[in-house]
Protein backbone atom coordinates (compact mmCIF):
# COMPACT_ATOMS: atom_id res chain seq x y z
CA UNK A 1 31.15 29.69 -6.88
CA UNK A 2 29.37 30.29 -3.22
CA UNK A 3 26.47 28.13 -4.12
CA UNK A 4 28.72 25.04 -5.17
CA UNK A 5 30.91 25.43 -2.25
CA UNK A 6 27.61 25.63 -0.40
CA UNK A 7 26.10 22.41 -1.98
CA UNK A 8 29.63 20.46 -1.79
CA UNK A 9 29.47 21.04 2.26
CA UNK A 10 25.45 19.88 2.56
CA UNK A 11 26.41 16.68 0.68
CA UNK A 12 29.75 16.32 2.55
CA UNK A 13 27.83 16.38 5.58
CA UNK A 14 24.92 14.18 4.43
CA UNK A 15 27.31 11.43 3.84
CA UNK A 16 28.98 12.28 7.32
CA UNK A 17 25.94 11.18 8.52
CA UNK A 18 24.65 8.49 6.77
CA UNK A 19 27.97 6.97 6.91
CA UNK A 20 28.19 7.72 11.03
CA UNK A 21 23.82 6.79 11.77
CA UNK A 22 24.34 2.34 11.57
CA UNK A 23 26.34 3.52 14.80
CA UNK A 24 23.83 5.03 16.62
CA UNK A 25 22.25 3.37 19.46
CA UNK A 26 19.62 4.28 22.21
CA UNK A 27 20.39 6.31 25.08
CA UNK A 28 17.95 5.05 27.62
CA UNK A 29 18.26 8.42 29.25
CA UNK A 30 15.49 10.65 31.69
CA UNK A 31 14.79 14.08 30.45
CA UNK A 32 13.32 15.47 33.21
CA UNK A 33 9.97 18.15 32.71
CA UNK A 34 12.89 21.22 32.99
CA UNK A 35 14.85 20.20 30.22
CA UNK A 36 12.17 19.04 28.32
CA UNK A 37 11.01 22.66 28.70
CA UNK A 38 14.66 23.97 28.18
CA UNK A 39 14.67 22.51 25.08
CA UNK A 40 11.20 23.60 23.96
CA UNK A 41 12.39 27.33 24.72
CA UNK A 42 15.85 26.65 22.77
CA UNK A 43 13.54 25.45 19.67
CA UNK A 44 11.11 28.46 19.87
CA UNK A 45 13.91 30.97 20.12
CA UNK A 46 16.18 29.22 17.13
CA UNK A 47 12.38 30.23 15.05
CA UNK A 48 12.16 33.07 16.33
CA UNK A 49 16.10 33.93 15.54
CA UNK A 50 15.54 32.66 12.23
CA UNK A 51 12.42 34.44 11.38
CA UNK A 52 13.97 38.01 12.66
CA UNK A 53 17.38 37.46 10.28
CA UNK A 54 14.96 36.58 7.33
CA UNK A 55 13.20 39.43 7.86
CA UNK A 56 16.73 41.98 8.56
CA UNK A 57 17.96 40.39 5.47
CA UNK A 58 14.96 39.74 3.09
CA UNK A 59 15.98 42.21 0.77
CA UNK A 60 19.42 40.18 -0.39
CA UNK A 61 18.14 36.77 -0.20
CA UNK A 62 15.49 37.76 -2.72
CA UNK A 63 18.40 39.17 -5.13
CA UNK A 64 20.69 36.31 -3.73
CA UNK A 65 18.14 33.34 -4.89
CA UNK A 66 16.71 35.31 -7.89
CA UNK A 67 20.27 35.82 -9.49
CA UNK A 68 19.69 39.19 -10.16
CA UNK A 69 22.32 42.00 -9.02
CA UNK A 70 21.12 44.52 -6.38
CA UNK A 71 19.37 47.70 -8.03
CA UNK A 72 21.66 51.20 -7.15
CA UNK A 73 19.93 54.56 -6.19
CA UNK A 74 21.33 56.78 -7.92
CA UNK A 75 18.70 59.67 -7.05
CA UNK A 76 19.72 59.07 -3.33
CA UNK A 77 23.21 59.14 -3.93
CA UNK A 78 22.93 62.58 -5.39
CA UNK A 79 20.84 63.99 -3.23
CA UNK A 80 23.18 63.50 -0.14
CA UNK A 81 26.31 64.49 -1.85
CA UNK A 82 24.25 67.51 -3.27
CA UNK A 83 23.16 68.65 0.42
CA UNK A 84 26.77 68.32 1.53
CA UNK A 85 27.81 70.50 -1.12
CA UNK A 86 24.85 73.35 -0.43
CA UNK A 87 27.24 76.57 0.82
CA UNK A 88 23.89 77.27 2.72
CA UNK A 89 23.55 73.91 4.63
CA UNK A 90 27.53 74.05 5.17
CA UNK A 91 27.72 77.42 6.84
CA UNK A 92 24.74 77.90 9.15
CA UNK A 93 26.86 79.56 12.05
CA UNK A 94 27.24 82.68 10.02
């Protein structure tokens, strides 16, 4: 359902755009060396953004893309409700 609501909004705004670019016309603008730099910095740090969120998040795009559902732990699971339940862990102040 995500992935067709996802595809219905990247045409949607394909045609936005198409339909809008005949409109377009030239600026005749100065960008000076600052902003020219500016956006240089803006471009390098959108990468770098990107590349760092990938990364954080790698893990459930790969399941995400492959269709697959995420793998559970089970043997972690246990273990931390098993520690919680140790009488020994629980009461070290004796």
């Amino acid at each position: 359902m995500r992935r067709e609501q996802a595809k219905s909004k990247i045409i949607a705004t394909a045609i936005l755009i198409a339909a809008l670019a005949p409109t377009f016309t030239p600026a005749f603008a100065y960008i000076d060396p600052g902003t020219g730099s500016l956006i240089i910095q803006s471009v390098i740090g959108a990468i770098a953004a990107i590349g760092v969120t990938i990364k954080l998040y790698w893990h459930k795009l790969k399941i995400f893309f492959s269709g697959r559902s995420a793998p559970t732990e089970p043997a972690l699971t246990e273990t931390i409700h098993s520690e919680s339940k140790d009488p020994q862990t629980n009461n070290q102040s004796d």
